[in-house]
Structure formats: structure tokens, C-alpha cells
N, C-alpha and C. Protein backbone atom coordinates (compact mmCIF):
# COMPACT_ATOMS: atom_id res chain seq x y z
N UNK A 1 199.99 156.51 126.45
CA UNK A 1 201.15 156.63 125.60
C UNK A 1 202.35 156.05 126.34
N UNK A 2 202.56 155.00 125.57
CA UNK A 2 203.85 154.69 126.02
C UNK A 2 205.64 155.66 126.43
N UNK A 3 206.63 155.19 127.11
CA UNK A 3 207.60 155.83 127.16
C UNK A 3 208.33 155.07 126.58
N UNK A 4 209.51 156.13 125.68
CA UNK A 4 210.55 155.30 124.92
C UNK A 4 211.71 155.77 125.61
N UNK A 5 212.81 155.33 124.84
CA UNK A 5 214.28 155.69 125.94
C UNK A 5 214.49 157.24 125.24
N UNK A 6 213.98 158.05 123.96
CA UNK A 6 213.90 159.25 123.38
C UNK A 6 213.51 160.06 124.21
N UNK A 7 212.63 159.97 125.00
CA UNK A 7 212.23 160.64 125.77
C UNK A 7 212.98 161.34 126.81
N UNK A 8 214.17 160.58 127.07
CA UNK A 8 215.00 160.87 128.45
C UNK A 8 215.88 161.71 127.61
N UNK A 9 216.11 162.38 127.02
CA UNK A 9 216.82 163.10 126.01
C UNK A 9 216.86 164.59 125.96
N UNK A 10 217.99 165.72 126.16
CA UNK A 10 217.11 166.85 126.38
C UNK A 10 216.79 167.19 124.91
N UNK A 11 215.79 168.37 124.78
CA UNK A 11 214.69 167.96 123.48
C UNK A 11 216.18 168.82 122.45
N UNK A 12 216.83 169.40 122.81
CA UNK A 12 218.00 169.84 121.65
C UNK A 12 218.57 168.64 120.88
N UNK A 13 219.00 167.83 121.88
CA UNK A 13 219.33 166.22 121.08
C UNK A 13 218.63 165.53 120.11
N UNK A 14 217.55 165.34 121.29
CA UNK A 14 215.79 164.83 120.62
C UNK A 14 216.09 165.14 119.08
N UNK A 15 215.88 166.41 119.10
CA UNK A 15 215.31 167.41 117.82
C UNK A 15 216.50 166.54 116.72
N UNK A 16 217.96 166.99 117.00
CA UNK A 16 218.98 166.88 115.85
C UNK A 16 218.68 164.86 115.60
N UNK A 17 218.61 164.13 116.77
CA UNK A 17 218.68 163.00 116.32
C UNK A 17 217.40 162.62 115.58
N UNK A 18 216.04 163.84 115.73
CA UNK A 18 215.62 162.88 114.80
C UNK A 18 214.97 163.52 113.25
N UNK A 19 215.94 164.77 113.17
CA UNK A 19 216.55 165.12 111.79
C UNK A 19 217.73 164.26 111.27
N UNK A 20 218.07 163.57 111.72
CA UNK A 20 219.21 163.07 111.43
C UNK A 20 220.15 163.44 111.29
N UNK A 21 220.78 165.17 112.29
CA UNK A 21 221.35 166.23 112.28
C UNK A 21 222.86 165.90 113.30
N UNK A 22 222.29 164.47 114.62
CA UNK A 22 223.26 164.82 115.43
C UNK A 22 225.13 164.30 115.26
N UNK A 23 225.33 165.41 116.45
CA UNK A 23 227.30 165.52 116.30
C UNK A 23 227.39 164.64 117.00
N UNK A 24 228.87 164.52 117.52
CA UNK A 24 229.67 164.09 118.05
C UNK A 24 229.56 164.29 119.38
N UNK A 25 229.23 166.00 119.64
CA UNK A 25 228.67 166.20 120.92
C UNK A 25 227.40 165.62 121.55
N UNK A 26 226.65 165.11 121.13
CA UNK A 26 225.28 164.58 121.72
C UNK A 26 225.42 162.97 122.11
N UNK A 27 226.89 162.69 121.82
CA UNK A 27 227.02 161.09 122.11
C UNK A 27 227.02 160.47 123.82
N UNK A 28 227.49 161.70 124.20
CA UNK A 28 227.39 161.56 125.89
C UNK A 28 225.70 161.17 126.24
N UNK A 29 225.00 162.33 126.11
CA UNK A 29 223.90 162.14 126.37
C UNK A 29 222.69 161.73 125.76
N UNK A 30 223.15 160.50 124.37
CA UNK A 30 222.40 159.62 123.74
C UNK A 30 222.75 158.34 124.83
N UNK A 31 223.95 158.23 125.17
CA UNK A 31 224.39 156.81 125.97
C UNK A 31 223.52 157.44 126.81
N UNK A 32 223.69 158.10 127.94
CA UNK A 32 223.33 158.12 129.13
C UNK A 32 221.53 158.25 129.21
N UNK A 33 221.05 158.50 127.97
CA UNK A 33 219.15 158.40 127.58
C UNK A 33 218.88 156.64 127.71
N UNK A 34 219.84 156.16 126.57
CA UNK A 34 219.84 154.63 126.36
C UNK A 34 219.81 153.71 127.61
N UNK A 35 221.04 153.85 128.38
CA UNK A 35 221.31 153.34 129.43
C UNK A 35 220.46 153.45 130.50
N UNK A 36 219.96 154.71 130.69
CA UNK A 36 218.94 154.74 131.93
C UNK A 36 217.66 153.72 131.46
N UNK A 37 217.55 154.34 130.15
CA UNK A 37 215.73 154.07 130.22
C UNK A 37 215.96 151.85 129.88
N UNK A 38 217.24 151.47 129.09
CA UNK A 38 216.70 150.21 128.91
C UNK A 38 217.65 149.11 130.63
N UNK A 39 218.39 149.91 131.48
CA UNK A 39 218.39 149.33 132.42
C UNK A 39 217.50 149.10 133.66
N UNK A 40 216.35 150.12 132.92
CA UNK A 40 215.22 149.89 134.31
C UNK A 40 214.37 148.69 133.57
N UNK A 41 214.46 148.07 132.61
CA UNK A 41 213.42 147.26 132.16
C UNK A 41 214.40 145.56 131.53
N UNK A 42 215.49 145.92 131.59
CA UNK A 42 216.39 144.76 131.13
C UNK A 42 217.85 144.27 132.04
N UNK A 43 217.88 143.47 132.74
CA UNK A 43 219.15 143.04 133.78
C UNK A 43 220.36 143.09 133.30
N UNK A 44 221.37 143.41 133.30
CA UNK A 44 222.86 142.89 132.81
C UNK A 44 223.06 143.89 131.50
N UNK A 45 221.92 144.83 131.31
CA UNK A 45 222.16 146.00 130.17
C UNK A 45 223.38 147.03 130.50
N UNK A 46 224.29 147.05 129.77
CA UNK A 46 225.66 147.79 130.42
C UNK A 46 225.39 149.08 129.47
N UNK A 47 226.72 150.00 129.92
CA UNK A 47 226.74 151.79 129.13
C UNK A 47 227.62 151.25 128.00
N UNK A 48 228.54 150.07 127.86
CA UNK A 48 229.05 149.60 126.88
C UNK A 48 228.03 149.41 125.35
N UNK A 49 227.21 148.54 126.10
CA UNK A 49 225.34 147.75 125.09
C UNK A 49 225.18 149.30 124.81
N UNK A 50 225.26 150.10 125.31
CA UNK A 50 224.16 151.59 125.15
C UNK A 50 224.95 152.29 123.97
N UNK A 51 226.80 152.54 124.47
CA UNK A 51 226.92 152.55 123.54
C UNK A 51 227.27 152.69 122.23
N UNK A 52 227.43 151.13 121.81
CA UNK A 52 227.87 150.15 120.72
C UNK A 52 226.05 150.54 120.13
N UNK A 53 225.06 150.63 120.63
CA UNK A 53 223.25 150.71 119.75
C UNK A 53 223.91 152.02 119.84
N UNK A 54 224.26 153.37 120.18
CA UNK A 54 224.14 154.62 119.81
C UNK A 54 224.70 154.97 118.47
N UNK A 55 226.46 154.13 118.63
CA UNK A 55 227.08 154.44 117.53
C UNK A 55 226.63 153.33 116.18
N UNK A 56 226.27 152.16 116.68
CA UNK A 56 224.82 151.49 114.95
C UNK A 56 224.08 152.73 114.90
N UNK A 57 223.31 153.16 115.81
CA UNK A 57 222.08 153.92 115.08
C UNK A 57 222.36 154.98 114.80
N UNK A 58 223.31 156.04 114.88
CA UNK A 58 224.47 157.20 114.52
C UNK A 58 224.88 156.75 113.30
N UNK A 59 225.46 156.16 113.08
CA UNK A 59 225.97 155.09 111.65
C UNK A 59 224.82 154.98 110.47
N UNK A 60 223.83 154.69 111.17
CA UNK A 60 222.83 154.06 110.07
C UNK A 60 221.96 155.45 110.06
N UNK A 61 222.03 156.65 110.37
CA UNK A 61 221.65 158.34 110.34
C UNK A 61 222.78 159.04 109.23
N UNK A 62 224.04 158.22 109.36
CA UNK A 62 224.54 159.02 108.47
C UNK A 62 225.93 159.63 109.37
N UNK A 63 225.87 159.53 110.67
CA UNK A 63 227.27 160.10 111.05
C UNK A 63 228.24 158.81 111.46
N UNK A 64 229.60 158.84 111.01
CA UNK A 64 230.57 157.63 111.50
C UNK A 64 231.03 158.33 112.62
N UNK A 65 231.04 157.84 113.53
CA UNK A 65 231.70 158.46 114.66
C UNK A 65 233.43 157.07 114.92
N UNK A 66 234.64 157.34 114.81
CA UNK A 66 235.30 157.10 115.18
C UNK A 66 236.23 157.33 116.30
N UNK A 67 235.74 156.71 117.62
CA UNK A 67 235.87 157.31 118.54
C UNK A 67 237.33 156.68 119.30
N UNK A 68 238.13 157.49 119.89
CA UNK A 68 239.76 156.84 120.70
C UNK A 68 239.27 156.12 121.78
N UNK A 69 240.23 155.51 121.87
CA UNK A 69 240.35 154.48 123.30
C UNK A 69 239.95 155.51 124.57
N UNK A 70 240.71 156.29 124.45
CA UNK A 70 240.38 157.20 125.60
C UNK A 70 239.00 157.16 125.73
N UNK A 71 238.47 157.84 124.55
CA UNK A 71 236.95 158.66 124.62
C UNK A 71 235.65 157.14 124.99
N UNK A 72 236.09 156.23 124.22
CA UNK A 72 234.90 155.14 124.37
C UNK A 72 235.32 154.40 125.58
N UNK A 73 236.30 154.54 126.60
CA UNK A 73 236.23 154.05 127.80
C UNK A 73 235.49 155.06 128.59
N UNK A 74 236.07 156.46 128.37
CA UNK A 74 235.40 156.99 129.35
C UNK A 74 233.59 157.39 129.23
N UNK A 75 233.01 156.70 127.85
CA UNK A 75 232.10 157.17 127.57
C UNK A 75 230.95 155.65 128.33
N UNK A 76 232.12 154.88 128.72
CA UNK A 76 231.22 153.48 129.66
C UNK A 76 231.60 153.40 130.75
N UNK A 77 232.07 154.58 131.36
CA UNK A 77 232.59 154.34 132.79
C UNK A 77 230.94 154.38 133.92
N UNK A 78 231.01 153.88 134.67
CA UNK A 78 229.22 153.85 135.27
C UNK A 78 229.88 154.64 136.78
């Protein structure tokens, strides 16, 4: 069985993201699932790439997340 980047997720997240349940709060640690698992397999993958795919695939679940300058810098700081 393969590993996906879902996996790196604690399973409370897991669960809501894949009811299509999750907040605002789980955005920290959807980037930081994304980022780990596709920088061990792809070069030049930034927490920016991680995430700009969190908030598409958040979006396309059903939540808009409109996030401040503040919050989406500090949410790509490495």
C-alpha cells in the first residue's frame, strides 16, 4: 500500500477533510501534511505550493477560506 501526503495528518483532520467537514483551524496542519510528504519526493516544492493546493482543494470541499496578509505569510514561513 502505497503512502499519500493524507496520511501525515492527525486522523481528527483526516476524518473532517474527508467528510468534507474541515475549518479554518485544520489549515495549519493540512499545509504542514502537504509540504512534508510532497517535498520528500519533488525539489523546489515550497509551504507557499502547499498552501495555494490546500486552499483549491478546501474551495472545491466547499469551504472559502479568505485568509489576511498576516495569516497566509505566516502560514509559509519554513
Amino acid at each position: 500500500m502505497s503512502i499519500v501526503w493524507t496520511d501525515y495528518l492527525p486522523s481528527d483532520v483526516s476524518r473532517r477533510l474527508a467528510e468534507c467537514t474541515s475549518t479554518r483551524a485544520d489549515i495549519p496542519a493540512l499545509v504542514k501534511a502537504k509540504y512534508d510528504f510532497v517535498k520528500q519526493r519533488r525539489s523546489g516544492y515550497t509551504k507557499e505550493d502547499a498552501l495555494v493546493s490546500i486552499l483549491d482543494l478546501l474551495d472545491c470541499n466547499g469551504l472559502y477560506v479568505d485568509l489576511t496578509k498576516a495569516e497566509y505569510n505566516n502560514l509559509i514561513k519554513e
